[in-house]
N, C-alpha and C. Protein backbone atom coordinates (compact mmCIF):
# COMPACT_ATOMS: atom_id res chain seq x y z
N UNK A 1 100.17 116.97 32.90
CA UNK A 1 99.35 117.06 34.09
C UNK A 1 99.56 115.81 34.93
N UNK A 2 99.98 115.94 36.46
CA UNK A 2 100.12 114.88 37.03
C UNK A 2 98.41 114.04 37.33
N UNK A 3 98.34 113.18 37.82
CA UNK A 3 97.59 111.99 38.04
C UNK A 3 97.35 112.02 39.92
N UNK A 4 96.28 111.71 39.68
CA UNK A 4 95.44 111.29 41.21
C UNK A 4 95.28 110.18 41.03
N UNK A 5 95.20 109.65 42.63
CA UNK A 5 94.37 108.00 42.84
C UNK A 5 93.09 108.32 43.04
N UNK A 6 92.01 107.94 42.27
CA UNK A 6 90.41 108.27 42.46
C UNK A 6 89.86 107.18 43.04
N UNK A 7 88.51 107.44 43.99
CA UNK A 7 88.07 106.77 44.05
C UNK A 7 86.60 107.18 43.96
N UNK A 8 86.12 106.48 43.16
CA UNK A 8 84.78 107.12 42.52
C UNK A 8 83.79 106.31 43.19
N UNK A 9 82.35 107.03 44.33
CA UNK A 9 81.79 106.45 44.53
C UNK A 9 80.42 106.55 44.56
N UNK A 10 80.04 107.27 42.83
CA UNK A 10 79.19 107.86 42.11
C UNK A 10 78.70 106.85 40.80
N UNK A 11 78.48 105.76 41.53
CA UNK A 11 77.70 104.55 40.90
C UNK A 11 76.83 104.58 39.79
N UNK A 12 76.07 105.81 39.71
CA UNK A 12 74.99 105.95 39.11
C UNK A 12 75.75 106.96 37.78
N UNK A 13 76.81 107.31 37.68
CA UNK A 13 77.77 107.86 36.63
C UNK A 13 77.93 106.97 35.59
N UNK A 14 77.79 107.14 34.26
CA UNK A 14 78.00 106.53 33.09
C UNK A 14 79.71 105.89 32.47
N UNK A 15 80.51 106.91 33.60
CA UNK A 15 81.64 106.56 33.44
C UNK A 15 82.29 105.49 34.61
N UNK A 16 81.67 105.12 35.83
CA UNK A 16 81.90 104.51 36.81
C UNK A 16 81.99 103.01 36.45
N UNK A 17 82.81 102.36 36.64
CA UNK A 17 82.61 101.11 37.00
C UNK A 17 84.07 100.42 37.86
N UNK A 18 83.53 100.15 39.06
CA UNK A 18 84.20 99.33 39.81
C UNK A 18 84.66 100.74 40.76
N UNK A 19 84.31 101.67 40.77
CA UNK A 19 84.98 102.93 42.01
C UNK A 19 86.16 103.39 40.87
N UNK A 20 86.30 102.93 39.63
CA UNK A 20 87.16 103.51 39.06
C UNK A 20 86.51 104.32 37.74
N UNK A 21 87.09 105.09 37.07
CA UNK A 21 86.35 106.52 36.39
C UNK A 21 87.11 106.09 35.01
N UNK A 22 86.29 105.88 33.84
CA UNK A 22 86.59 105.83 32.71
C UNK A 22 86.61 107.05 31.62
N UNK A 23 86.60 108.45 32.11
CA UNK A 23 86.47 109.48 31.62
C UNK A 23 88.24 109.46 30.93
N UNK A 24 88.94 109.09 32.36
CA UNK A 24 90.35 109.39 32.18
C UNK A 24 91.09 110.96 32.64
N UNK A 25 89.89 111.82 32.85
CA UNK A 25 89.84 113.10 33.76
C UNK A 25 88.56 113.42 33.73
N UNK A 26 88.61 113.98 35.00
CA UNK A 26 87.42 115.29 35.58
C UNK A 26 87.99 116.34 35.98
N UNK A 27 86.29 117.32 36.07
CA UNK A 27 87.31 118.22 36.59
C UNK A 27 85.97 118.47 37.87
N UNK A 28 86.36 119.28 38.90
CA UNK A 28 86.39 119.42 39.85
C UNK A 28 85.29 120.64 40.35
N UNK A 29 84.26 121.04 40.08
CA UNK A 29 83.96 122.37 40.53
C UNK A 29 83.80 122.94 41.62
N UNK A 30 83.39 124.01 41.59
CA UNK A 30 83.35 124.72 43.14
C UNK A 30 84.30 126.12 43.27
N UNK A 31 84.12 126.86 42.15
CA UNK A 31 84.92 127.88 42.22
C UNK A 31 85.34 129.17 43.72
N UNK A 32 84.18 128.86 44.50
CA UNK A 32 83.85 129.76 45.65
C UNK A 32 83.65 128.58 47.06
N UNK A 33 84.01 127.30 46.91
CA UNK A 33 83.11 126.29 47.45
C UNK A 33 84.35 126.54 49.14
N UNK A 34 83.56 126.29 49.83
CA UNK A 34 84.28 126.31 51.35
C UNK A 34 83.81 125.40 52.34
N UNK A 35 83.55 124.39 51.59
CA UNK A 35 82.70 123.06 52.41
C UNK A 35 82.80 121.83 51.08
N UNK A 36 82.64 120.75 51.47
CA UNK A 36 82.59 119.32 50.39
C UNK A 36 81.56 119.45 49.74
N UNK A 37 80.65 120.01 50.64
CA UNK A 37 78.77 120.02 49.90
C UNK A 37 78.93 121.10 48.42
N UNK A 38 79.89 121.90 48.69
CA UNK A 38 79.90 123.06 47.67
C UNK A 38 80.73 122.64 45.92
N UNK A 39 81.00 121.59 46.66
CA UNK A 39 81.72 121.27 44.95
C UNK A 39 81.49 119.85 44.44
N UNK A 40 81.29 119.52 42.83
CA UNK A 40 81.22 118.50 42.16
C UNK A 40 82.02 118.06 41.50
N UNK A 41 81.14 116.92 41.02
CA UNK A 41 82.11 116.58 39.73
C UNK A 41 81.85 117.25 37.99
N UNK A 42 82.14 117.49 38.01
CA UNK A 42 81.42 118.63 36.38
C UNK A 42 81.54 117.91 35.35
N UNK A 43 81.90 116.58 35.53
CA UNK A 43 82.08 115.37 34.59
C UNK A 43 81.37 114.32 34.44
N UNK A 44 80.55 114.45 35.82
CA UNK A 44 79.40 113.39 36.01
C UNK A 44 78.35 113.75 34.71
N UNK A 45 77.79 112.19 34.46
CA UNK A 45 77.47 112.21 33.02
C UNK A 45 76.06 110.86 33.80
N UNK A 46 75.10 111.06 33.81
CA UNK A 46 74.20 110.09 34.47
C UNK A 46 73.72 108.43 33.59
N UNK A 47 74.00 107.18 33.93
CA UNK A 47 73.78 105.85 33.28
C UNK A 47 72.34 105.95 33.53
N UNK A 48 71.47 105.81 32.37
CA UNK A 48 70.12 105.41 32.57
C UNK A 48 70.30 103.77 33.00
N UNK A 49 69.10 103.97 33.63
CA UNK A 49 69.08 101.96 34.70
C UNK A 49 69.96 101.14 33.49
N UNK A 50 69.46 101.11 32.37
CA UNK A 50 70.26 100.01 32.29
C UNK A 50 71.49 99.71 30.92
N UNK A 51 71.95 101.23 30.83
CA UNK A 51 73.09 101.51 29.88
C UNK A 51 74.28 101.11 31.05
N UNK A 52 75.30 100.10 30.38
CA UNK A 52 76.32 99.56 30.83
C UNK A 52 77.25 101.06 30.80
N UNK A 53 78.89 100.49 31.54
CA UNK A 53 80.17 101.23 31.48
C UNK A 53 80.35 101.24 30.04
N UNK A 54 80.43 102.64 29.71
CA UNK A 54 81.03 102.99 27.94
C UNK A 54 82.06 101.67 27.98
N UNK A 55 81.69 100.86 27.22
CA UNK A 55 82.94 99.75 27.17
C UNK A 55 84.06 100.56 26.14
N UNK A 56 84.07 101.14 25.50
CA UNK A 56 85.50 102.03 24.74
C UNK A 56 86.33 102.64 25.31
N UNK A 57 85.90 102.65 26.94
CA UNK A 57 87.02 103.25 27.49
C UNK A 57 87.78 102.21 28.99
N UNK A 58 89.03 102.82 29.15
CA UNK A 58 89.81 101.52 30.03
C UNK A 58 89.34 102.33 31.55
N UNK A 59 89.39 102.13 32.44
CA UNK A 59 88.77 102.15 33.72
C UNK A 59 89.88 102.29 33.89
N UNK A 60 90.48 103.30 34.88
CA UNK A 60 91.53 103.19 36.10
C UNK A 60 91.46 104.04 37.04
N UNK A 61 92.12 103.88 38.04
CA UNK A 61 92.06 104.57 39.40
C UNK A 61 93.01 106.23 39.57
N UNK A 62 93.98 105.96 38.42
CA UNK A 62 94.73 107.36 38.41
C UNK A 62 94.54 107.93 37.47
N UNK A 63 93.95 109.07 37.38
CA UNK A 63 93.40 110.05 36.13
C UNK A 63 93.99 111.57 36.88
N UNK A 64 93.77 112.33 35.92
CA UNK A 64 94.22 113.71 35.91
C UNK A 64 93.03 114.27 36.31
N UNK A 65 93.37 115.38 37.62
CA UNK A 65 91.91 115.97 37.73
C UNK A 65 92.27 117.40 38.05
N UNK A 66 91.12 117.94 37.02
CA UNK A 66 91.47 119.57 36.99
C UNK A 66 90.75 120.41 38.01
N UNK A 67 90.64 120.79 39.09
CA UNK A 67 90.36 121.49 40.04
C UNK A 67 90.22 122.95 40.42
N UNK A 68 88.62 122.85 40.43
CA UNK A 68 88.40 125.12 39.94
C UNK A 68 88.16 125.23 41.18
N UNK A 69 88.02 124.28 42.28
CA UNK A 69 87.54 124.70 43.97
C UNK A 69 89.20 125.25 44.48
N UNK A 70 89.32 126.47 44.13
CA UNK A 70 89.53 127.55 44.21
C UNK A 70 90.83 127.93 45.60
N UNK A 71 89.30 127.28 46.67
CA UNK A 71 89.81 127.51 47.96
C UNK A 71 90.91 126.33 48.67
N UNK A 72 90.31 125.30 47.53
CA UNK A 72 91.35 124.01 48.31
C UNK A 72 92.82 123.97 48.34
N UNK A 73 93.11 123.07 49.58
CA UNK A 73 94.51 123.45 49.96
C UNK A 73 95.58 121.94 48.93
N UNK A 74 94.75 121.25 47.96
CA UNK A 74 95.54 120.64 46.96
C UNK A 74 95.63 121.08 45.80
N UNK A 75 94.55 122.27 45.28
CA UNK A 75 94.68 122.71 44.03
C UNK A 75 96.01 123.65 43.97
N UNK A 76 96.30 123.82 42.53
CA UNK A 76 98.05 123.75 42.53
C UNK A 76 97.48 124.28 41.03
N UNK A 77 97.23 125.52 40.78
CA UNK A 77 96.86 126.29 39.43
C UNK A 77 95.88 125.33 38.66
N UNK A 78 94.94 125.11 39.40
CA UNK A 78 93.80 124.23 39.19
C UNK A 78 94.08 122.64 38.66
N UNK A 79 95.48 122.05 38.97
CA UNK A 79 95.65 120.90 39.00
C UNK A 79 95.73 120.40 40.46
N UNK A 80 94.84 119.00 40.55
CA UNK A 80 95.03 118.50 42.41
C UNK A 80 96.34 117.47 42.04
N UNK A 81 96.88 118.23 43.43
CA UNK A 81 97.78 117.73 43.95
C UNK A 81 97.53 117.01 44.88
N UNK A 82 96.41 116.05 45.38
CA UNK A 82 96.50 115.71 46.67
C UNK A 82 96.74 113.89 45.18
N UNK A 83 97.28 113.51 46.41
CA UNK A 83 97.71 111.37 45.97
C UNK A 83 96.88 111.43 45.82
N UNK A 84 95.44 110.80 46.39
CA UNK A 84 94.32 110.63 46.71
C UNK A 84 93.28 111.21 46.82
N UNK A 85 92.03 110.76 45.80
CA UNK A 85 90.64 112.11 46.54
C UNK A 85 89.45 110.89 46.44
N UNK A 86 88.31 111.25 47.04
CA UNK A 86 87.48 110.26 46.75
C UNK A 86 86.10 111.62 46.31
N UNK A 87 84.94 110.63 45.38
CA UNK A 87 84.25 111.56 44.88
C UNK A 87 83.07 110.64 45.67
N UNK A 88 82.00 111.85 46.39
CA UNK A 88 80.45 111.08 46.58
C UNK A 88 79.09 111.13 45.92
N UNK A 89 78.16 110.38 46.10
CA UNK A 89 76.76 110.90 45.48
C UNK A 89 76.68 109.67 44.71
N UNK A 90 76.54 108.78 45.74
CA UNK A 90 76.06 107.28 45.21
C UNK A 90 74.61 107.18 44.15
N UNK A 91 74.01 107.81 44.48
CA UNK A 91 72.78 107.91 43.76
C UNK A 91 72.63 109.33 42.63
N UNK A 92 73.43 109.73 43.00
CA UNK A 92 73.37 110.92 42.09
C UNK A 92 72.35 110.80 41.12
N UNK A 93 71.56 111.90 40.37
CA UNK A 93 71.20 112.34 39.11
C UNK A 93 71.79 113.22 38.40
N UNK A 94 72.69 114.15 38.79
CA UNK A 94 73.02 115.39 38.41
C UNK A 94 74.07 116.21 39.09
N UNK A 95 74.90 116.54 38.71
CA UNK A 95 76.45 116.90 39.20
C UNK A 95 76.17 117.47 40.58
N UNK A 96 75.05 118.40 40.48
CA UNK A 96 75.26 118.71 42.36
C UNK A 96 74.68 118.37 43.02
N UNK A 97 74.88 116.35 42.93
CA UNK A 97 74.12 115.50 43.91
C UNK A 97 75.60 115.07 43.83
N UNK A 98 76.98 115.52 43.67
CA UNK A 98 78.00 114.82 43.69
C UNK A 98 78.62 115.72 44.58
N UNK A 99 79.85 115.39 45.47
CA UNK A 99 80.95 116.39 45.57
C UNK A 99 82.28 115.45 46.25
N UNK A 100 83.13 116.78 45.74
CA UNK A 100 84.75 115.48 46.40
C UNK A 100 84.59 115.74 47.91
N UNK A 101 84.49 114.33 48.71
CA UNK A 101 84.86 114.53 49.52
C UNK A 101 86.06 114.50 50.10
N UNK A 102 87.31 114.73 49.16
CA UNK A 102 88.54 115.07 49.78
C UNK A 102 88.87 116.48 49.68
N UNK A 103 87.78 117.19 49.54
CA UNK A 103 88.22 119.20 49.60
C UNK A 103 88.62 119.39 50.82
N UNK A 104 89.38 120.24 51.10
CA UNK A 104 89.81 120.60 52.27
C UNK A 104 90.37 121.94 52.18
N UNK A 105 89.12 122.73 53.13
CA UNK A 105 89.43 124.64 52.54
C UNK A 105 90.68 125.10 53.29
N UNK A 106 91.45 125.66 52.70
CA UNK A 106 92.49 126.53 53.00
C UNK A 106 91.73 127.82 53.92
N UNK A 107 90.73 128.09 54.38
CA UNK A 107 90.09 129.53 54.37
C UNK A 107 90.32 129.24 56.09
């Protein structure tokens, strides 16, 4: 699976630290989604106030991301193809307080 440049700016994620995503992949939802508002991250995992970055895992900016938003014009048999995506929902609690804002509907 190829690799994206992420930029994660879902602070309040257990895997976040520094705009970079320590999961190592997400994936993408929004199977029907035809707007940014319509899709998340399905990987968002919420830091209570004051649980640190899982230190067991390495932080980086290029991870593999699997992509079910369906309609977008980078998904590529539900792998994104775009270089670059950025994810929002700075405050998030819960995956659909998140969404990529690099979707971009094919429709």
């Amino acid at each position: 699976m190829e690799k994206t440049y992420l930029d994660c700016y879902v602070t309040s994620c257990v895997y976040n630290g520094n705009r970079c995503c320590g999961k190592g992949d997400i994936v993408v939802e929004g199977k029907d989604a035809r707007e940014n508002k319509e899709t998340c991250c399905g990987s968002f995992k919420e830091r209570k106030s004051s649980q640190p970055v899982n230190s067991n895992v390495s932080l980086t900016k290029d991870i593999a991301i699997i992509c079910e938003a369906c309609n977008c014009r980078f998904n590529d048999d539900k792998n994104c193809k775009a270089e670059h995506i950025s994810v929002a929902g700075a405050n998030a609690c819960e995956c659909s307080e998140t969404e990529c804002a690099s979707f971009d509907c094919e429709c």
